[in-house]
N, C-alpha and C. Protein backbone atom coordinates (compact mmCIF):
# COMPACT_ATOMS: atom_id res chain seq x y z
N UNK A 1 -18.71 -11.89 -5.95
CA UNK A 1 -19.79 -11.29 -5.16
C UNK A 1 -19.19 -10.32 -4.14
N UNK A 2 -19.53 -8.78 -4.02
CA UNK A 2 -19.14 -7.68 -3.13
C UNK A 2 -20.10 -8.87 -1.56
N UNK A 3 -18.91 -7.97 -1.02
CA UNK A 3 -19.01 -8.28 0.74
C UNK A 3 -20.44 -8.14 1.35
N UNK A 4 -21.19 -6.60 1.02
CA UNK A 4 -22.52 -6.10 0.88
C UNK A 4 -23.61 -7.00 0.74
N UNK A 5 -23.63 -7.95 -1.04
CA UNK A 5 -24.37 -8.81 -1.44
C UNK A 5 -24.75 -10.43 -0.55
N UNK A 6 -22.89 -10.30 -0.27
CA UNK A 6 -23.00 -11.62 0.60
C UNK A 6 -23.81 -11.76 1.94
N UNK A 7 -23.35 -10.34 2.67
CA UNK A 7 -24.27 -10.37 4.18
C UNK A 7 -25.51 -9.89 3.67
N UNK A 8 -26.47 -9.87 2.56
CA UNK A 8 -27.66 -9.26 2.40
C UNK A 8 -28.39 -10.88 1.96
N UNK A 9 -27.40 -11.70 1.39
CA UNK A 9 -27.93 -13.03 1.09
C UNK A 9 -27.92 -13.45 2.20
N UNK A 10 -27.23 -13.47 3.37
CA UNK A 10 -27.20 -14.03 4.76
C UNK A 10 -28.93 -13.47 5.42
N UNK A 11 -28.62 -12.36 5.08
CA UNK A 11 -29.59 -11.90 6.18
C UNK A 11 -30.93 -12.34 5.68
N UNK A 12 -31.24 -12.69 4.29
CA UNK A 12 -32.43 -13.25 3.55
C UNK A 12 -33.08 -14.41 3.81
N UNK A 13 -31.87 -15.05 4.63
CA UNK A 13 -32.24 -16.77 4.66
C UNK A 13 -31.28 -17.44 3.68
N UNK A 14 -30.49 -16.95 2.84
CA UNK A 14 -30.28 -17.85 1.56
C UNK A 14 -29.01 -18.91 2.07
N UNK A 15 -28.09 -18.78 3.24
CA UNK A 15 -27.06 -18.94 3.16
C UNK A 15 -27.32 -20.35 4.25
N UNK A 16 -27.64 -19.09 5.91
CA UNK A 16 -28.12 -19.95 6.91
C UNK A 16 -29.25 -20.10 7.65
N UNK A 17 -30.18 -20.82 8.45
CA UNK A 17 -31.04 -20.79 9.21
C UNK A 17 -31.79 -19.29 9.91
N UNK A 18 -32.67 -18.81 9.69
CA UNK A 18 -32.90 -17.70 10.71
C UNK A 18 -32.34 -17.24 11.93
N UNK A 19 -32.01 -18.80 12.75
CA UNK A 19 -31.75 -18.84 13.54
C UNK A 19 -30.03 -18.62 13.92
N UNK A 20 -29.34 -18.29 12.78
CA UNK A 20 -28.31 -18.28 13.05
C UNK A 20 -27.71 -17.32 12.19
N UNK A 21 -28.67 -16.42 11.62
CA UNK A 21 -28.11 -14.90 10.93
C UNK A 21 -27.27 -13.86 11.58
N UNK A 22 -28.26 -13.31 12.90
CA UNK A 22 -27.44 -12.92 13.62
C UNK A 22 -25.72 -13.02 14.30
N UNK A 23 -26.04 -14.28 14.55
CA UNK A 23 -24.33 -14.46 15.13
C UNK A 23 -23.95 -14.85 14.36
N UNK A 24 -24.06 -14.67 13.16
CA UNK A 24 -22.99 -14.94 12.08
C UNK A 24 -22.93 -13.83 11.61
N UNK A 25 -23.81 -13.27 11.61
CA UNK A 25 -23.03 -11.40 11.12
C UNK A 25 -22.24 -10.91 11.78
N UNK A 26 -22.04 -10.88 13.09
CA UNK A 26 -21.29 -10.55 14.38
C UNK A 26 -20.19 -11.67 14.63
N UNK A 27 -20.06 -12.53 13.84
CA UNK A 27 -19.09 -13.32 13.88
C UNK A 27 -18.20 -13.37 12.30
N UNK A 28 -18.53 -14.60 11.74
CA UNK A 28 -17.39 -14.80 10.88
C UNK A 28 -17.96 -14.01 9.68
N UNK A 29 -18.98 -13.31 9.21
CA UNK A 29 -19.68 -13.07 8.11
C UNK A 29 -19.68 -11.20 8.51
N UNK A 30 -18.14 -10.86 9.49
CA UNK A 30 -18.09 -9.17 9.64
C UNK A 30 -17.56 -9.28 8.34
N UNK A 31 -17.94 -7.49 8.30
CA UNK A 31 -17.08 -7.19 6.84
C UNK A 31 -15.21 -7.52 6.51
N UNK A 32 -14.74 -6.87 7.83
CA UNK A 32 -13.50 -7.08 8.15
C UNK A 32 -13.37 -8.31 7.49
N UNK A 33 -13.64 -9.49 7.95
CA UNK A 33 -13.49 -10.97 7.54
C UNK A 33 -13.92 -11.15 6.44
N UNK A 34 -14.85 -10.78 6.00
CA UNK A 34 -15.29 -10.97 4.12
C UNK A 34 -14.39 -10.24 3.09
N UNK A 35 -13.94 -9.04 3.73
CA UNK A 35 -13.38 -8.15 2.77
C UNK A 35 -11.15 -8.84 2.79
N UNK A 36 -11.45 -9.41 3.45
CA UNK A 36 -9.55 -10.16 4.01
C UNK A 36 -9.99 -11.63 3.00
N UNK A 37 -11.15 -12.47 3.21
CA UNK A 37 -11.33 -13.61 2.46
C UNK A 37 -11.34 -13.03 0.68
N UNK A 38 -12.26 -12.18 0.66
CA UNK A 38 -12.26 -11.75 -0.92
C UNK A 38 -11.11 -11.69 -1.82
N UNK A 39 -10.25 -10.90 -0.86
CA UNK A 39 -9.10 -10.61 -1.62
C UNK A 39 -8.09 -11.58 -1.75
N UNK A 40 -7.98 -12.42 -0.95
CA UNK A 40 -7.15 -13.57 -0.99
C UNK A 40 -7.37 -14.22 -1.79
N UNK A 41 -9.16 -14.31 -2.06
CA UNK A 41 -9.62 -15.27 -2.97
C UNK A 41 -8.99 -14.91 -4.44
N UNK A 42 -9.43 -13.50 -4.79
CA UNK A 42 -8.93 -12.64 -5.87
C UNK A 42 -7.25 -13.20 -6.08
N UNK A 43 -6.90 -12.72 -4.97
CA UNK A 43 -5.01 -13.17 -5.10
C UNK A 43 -4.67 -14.40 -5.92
N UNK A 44 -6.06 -15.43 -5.31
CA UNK A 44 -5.12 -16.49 -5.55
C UNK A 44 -5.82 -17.08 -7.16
N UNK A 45 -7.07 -16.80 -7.21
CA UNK A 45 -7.11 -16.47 -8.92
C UNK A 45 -6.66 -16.19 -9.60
N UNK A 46 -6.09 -14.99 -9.25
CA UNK A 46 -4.90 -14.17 -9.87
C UNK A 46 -3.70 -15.15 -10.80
N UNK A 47 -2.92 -15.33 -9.52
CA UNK A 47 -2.35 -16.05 -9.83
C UNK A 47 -2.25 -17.41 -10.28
N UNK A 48 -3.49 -17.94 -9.88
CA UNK A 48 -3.56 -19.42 -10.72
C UNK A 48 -3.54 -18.90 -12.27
N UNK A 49 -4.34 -18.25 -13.07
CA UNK A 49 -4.50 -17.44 -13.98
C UNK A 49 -3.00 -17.63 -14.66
N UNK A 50 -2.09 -16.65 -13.44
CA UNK A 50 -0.99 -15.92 -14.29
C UNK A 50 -0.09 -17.18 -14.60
N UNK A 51 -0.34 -18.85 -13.99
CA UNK A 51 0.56 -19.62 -14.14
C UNK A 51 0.11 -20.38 -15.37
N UNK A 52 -0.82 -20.40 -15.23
CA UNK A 52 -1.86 -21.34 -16.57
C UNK A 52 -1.29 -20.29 -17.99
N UNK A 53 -1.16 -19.22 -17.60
CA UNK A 53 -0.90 -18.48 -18.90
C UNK A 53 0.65 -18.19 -19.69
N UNK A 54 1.36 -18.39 -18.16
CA UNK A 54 2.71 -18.78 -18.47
C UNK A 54 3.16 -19.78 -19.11
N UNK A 55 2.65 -21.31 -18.42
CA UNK A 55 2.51 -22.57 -18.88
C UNK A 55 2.39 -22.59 -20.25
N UNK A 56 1.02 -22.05 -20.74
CA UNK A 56 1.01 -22.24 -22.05
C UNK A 56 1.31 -21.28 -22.98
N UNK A 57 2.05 -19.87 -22.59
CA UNK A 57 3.18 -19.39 -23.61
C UNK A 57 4.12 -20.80 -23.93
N UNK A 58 4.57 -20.67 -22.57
CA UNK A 58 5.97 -21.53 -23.04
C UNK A 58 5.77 -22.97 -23.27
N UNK A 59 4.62 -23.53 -23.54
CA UNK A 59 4.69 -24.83 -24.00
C UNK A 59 4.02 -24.32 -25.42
N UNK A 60 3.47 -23.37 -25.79
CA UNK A 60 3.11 -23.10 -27.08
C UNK A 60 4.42 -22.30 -28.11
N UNK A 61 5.39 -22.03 -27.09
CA UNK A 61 6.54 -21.10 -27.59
C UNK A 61 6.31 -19.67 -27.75
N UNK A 62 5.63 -19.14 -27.31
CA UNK A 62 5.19 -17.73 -26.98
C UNK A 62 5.96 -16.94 -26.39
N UNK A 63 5.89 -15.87 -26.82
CA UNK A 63 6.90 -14.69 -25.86
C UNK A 63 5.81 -14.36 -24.34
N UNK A 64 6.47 -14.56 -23.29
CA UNK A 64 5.85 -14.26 -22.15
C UNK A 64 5.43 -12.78 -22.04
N UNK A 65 4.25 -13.02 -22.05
CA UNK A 65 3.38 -11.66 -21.24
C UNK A 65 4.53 -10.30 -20.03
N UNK A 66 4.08 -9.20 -20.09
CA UNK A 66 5.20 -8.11 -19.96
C UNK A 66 4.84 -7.87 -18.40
N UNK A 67 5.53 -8.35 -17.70
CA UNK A 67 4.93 -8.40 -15.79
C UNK A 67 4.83 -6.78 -15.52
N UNK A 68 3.44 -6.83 -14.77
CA UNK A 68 2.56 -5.21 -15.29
C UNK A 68 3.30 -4.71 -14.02
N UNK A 69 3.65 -3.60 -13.68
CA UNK A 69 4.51 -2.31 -12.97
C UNK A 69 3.47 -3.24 -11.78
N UNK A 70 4.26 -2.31 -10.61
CA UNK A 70 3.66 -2.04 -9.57
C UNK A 70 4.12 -1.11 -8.80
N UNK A 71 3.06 -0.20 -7.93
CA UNK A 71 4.01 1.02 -7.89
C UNK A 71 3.54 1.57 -6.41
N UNK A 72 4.52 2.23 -5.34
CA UNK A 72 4.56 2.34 -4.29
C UNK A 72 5.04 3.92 -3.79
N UNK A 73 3.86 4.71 -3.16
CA UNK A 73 4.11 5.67 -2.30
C UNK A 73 4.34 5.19 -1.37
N UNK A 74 5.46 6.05 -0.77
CA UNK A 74 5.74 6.35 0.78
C UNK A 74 5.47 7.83 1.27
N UNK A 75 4.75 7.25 2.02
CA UNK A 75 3.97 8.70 3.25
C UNK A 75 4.51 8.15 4.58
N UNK A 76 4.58 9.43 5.28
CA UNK A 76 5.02 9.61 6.51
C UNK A 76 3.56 9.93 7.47
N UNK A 77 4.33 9.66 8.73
CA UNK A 77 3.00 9.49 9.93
C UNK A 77 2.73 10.86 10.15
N UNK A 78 2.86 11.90 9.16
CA UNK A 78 2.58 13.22 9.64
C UNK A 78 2.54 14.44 8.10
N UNK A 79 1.86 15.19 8.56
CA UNK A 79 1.35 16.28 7.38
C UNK A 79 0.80 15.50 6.23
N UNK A 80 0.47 16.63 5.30
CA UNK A 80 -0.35 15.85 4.42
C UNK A 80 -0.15 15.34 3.19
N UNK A 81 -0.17 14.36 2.86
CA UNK A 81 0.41 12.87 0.99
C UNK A 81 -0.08 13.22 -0.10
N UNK A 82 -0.92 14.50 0.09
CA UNK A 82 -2.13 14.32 -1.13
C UNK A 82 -1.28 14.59 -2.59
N UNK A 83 -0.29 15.58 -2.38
CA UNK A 83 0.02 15.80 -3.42
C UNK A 83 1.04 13.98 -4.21
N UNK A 84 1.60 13.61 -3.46
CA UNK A 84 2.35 12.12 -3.26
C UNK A 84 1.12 11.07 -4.19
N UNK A 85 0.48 11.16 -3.32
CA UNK A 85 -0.80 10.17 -3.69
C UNK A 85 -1.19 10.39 -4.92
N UNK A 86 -1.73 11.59 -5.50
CA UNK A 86 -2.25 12.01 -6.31
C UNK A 86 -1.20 11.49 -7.81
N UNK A 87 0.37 11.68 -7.67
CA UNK A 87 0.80 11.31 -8.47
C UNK A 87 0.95 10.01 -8.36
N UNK A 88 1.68 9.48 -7.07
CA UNK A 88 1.09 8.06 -7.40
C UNK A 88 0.22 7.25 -8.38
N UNK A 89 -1.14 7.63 -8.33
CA UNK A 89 -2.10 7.53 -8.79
C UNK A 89 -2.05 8.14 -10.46
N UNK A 90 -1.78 8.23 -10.82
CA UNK A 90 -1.67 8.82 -12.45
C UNK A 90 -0.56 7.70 -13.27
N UNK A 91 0.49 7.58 -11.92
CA UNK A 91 1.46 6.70 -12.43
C UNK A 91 0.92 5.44 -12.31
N UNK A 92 -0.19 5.09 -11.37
CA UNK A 92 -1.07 3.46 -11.45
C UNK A 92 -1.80 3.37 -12.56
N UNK A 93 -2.28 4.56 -12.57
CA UNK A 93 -3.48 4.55 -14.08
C UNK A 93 -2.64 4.21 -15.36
N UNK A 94 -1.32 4.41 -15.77
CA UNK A 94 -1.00 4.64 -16.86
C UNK A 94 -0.33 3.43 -16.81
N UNK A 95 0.25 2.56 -15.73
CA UNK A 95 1.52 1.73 -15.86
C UNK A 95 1.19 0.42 -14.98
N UNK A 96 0.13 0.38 -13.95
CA UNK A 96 0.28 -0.75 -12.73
C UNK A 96 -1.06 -1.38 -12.75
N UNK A 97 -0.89 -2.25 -11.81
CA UNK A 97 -2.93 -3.06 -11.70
C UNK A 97 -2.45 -2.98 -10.50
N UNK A 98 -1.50 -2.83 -9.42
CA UNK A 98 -1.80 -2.94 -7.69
C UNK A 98 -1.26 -1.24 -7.68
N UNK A 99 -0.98 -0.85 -6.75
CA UNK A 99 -0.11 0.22 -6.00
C UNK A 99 -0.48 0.76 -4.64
N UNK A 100 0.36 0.84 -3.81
CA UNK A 100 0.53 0.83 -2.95
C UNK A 100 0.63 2.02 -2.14
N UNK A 101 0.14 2.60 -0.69
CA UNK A 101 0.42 3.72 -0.21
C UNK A 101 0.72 3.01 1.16
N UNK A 102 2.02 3.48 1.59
CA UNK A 102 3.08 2.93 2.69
C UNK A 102 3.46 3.66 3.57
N UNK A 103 3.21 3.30 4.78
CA UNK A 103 4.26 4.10 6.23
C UNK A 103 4.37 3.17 6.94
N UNK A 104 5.34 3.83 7.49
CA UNK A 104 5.94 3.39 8.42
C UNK A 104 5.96 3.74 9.94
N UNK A 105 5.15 3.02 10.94
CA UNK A 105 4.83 3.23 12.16
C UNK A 105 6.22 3.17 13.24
N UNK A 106 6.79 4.03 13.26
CA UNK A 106 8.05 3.74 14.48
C UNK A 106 7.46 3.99 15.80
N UNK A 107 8.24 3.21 16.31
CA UNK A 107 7.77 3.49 18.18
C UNK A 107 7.35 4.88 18.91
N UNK A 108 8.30 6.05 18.17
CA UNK A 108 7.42 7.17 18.70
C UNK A 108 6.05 7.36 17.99
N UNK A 109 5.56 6.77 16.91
CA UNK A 109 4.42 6.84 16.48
C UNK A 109 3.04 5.97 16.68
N UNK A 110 3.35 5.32 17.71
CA UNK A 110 2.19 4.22 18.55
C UNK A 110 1.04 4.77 18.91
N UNK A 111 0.42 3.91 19.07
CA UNK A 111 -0.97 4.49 19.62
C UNK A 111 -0.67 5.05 21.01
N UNK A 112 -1.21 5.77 21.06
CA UNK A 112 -0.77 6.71 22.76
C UNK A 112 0.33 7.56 22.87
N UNK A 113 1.32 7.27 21.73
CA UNK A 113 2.26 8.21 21.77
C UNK A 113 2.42 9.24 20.59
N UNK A 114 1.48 8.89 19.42
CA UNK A 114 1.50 9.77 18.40
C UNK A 114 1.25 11.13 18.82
N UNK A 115 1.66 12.31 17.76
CA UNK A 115 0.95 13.48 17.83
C UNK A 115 -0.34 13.17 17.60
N UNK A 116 -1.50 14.38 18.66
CA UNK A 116 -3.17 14.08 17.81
C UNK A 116 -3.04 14.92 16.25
N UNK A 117 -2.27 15.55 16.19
CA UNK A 117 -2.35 16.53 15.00
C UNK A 117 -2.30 15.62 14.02
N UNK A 118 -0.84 14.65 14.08
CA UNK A 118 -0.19 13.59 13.24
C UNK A 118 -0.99 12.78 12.78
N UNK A 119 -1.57 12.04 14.02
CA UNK A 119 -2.10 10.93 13.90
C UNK A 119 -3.51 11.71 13.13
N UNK A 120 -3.88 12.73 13.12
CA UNK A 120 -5.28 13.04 12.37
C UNK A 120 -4.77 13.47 10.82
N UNK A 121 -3.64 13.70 10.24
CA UNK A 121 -3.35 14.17 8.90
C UNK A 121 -3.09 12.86 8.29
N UNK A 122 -2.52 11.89 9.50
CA UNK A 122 -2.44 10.18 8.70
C UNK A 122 -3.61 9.82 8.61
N UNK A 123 -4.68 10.05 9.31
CA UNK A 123 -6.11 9.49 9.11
C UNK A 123 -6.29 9.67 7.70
N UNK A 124 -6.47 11.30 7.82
CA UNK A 124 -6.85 11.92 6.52
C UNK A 124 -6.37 11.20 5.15
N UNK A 125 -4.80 11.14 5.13
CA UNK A 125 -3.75 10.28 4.06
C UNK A 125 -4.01 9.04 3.90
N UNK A 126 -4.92 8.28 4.92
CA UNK A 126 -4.99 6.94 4.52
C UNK A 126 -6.47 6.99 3.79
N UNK A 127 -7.35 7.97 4.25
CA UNK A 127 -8.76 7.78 3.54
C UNK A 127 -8.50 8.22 2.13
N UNK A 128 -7.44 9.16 1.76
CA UNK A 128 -7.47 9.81 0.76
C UNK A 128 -7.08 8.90 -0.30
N UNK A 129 -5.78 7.95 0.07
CA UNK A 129 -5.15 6.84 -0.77
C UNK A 129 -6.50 6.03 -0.74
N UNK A 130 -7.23 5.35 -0.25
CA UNK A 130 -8.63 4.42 -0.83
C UNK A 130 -9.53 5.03 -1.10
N UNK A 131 -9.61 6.37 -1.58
CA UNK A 131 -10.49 7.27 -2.36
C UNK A 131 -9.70 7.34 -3.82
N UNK A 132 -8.45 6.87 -4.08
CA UNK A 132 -7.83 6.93 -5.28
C UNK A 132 -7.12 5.44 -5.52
N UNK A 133 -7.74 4.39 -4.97
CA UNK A 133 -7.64 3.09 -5.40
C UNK A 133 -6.79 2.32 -4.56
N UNK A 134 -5.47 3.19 -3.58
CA UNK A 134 -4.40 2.35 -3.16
C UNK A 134 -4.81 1.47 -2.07
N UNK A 135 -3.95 0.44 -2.08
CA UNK A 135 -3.53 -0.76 -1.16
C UNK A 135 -2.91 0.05 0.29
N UNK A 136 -3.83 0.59 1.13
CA UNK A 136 -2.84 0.98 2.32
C UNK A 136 -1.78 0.10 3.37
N UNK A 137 -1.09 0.34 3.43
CA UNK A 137 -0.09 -1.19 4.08
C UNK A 137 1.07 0.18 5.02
N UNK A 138 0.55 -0.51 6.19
CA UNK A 138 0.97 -0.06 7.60
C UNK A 138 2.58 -1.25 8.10
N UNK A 139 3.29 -0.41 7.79
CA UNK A 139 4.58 -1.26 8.10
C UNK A 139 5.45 -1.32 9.84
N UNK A 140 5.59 -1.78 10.90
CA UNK A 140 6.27 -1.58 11.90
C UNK A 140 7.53 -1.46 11.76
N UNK A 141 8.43 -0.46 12.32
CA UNK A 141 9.94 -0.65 12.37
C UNK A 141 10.67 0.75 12.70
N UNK A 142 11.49 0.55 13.45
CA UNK A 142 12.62 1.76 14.19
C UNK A 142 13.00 2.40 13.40
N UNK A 143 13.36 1.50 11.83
CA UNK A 143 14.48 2.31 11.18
C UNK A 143 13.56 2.26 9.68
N UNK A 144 12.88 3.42 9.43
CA UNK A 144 12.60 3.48 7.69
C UNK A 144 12.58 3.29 6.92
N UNK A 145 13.47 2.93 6.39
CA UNK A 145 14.72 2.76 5.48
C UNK A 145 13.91 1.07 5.11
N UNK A 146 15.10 0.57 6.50
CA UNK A 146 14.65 -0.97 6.24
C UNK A 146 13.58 -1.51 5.60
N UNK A 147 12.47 -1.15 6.64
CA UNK A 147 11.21 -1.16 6.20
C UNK A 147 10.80 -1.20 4.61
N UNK A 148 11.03 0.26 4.20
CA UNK A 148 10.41 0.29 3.06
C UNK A 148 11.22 -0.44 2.05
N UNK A 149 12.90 -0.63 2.37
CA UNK A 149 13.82 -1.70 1.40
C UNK A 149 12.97 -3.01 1.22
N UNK A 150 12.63 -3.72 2.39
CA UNK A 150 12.15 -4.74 2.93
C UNK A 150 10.27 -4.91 1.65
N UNK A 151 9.66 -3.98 1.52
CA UNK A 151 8.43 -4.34 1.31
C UNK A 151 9.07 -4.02 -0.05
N UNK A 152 9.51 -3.00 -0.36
CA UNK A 152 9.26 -2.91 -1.92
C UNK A 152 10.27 -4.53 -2.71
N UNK A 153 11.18 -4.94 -2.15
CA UNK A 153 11.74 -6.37 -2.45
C UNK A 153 10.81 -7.45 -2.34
N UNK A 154 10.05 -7.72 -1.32
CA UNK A 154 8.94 -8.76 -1.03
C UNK A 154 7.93 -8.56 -2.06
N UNK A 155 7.79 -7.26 -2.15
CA UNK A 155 6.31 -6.68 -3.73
C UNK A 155 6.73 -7.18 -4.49
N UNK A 156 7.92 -7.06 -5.30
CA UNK A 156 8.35 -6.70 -6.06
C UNK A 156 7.89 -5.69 -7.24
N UNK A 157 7.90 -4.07 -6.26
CA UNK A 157 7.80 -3.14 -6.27
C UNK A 157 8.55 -2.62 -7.90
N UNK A 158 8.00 -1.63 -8.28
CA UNK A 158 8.60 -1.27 -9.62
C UNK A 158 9.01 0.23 -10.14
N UNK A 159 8.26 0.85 -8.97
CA UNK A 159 8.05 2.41 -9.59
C UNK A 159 7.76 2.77 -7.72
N UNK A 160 8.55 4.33 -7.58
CA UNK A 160 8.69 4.49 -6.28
C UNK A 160 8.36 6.18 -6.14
N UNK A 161 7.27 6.17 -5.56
CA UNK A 161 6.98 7.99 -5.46
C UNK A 161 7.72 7.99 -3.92
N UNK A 162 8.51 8.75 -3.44
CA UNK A 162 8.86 9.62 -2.68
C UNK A 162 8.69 10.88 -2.71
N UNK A 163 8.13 11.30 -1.02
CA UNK A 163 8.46 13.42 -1.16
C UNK A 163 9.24 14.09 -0.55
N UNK A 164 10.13 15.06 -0.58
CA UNK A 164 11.31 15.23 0.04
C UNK A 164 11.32 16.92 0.15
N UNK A 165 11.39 17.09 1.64
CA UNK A 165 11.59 18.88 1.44
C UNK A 165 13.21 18.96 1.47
N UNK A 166 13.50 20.51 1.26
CA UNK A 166 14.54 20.90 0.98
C UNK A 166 15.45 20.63 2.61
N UNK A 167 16.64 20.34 2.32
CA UNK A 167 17.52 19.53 3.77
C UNK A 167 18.97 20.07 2.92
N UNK A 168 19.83 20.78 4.00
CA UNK A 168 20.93 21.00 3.40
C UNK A 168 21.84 20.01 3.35
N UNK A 169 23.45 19.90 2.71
CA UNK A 169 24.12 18.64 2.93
C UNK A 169 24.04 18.21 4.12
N UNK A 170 24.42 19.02 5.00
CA UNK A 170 25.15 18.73 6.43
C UNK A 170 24.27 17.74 7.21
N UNK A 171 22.56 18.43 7.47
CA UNK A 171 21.38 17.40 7.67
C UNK A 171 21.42 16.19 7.24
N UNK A 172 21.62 16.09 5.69
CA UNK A 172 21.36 14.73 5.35
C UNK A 172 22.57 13.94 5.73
N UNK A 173 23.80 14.16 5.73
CA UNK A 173 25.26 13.81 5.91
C UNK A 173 25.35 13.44 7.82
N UNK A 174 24.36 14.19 8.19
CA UNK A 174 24.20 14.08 9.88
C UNK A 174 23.63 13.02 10.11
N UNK A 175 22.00 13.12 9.29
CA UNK A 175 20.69 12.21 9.78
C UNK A 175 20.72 11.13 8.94
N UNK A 176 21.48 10.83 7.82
CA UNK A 176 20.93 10.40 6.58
C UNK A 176 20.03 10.35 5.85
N UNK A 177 19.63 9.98 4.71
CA UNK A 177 18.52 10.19 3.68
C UNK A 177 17.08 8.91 3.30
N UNK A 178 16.37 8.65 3.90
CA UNK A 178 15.88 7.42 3.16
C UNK A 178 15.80 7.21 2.24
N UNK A 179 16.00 8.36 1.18
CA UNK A 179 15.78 8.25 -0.34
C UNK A 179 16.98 7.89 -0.85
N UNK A 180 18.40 8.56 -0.53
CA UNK A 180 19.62 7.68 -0.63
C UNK A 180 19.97 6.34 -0.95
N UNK A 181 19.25 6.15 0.81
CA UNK A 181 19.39 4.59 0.95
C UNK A 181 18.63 3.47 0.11
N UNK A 182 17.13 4.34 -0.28
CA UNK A 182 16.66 2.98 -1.14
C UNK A 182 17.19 3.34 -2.76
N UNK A 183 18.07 3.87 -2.88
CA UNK A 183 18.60 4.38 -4.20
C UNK A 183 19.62 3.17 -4.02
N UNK A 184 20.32 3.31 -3.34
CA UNK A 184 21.80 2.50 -3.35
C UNK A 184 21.20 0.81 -3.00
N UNK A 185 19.81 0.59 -2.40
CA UNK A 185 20.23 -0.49 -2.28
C UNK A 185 18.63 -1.47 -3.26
N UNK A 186 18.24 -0.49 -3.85
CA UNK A 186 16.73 -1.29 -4.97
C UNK A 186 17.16 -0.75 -6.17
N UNK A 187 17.99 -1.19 -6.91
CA UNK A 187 18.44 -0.61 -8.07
C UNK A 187 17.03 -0.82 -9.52
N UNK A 188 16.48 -2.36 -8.65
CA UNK A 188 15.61 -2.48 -9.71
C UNK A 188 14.55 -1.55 -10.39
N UNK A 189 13.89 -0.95 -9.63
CA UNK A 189 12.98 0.16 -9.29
C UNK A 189 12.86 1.59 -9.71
N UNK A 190 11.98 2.38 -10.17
CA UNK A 190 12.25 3.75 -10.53
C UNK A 190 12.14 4.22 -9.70
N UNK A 191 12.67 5.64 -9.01
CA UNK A 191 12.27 6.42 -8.45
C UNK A 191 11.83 7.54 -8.73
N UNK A 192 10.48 8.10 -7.76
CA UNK A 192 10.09 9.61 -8.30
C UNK A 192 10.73 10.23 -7.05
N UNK A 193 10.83 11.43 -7.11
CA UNK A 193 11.10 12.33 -5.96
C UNK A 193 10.68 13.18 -6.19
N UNK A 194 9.18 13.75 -5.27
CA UNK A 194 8.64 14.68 -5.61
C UNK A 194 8.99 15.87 -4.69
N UNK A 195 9.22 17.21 -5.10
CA UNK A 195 9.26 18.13 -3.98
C UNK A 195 7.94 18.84 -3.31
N UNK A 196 8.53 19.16 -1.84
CA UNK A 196 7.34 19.49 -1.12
C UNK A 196 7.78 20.43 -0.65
N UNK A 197 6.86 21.23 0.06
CA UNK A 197 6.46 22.25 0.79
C UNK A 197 6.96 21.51 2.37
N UNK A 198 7.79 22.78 3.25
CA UNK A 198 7.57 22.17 4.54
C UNK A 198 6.85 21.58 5.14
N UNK A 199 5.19 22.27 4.89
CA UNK A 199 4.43 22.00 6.06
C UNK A 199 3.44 20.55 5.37
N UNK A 200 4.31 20.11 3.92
CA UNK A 200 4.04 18.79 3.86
C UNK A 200 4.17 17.77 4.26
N UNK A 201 4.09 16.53 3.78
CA UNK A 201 4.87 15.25 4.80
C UNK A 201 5.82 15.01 3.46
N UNK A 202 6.77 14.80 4.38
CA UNK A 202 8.25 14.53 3.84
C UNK A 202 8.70 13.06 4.46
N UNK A 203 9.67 12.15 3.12
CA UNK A 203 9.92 11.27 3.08
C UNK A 203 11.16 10.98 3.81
N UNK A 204 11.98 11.31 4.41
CA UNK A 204 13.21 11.31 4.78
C UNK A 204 12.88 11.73 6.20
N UNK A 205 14.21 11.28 6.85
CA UNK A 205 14.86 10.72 8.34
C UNK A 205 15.32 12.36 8.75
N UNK A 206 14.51 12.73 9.85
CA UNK A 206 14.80 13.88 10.41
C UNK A 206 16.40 13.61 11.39
């Protein structure tokens, strides 16, 4: 049952008392809270599912089912993902059932300290990724890198869009690369590296 249906059965009488529609819409029956319960619920179907089906490959002697991709953009807190996203998204359609669109919030990027420019092209990048299906997931951390090492290991992430403008050696050899780094240290994983335009958002450590 969509989130919608549920607070429309609330508000009917079907669920609770007249008397207690109201503050339960404004309480535990917000969307926020229906739409965090749903998916968990989903999750954990999911996976009951995927164990029952394991179980009985291998007690029937079956070759186990082919664990479906999962696949992860990284966008930056500034300029615009669309082109990122967009492939993302072609690569979910053809290969994944989750995928993911990822940044990473560092301390100069807080609330109160963001650019307004920034913080309005990330708006834009996050509406655009749940206009094309993705999981938006807001990560905290100083250092990039980590971060995104850190989630795509916990996913167990499979397929990796990055966008990268042009940086001569010396830059990257100065600042280092995030794309480098999750090269050398997620071997499991594909990577894309898409090229961009300056006044795009770029994946790598200024």
């Amino acid at each position: 049952m969509s989130v919608d249906t549920l607070r429309t059965r609330l508000r009917q009488g079907k669920i609770y008392d007249v008397v207690k529609i109201e503050q339960s819409l404004n309480n535990f029956f917000r969307k926020g809270n229906l739409s965090t319960l749903r998916e968990l619920a989903l999750r954990q179907v999911a996976t009951d599912q995927a164990t029952k089906a394991h179980d009985y490959r291998e007690r029937e002697g079956l070759d186990q089912a082919v664990i479906p991709e999962k696949v992860m953009v990284a966008i930056a807190s500034r300029g615009s993902a669309k082109r990122l996203l967009r492939v993302g998204s072609r690569i979910a359609g053809r290969l994944a059932n989750d995928w993911y669109a990822v940044y990473v919030e560092t301390p100069n990027e807080e609330v109160g300290r963001i650019q307004p420019g920034d913080y309005a092209a990330l708006q834009e990048n996050i509406r655009f990724a749940k206009e094309l299906g993705a999981k938006v997931t807001k990560l905290k951390s100083k250092r990039v890198a980590d971060a995104l090492i850190d989630f795509a290991r916990r996913e167990g992430i499979t397929h990796v869009v990055f966008g990268q403008t042009s940086r001569s050696r010396w830059d990257i050899l100065l600042h280092g690369s995030i794309i480098n780094r999750f090269l050398d240290e997620v071997r499991e994983a594909t990577v894309q590296v898409v090229p961009l335009e300056q006044k795009e958002v770029i994946a790598v450590e200024e």
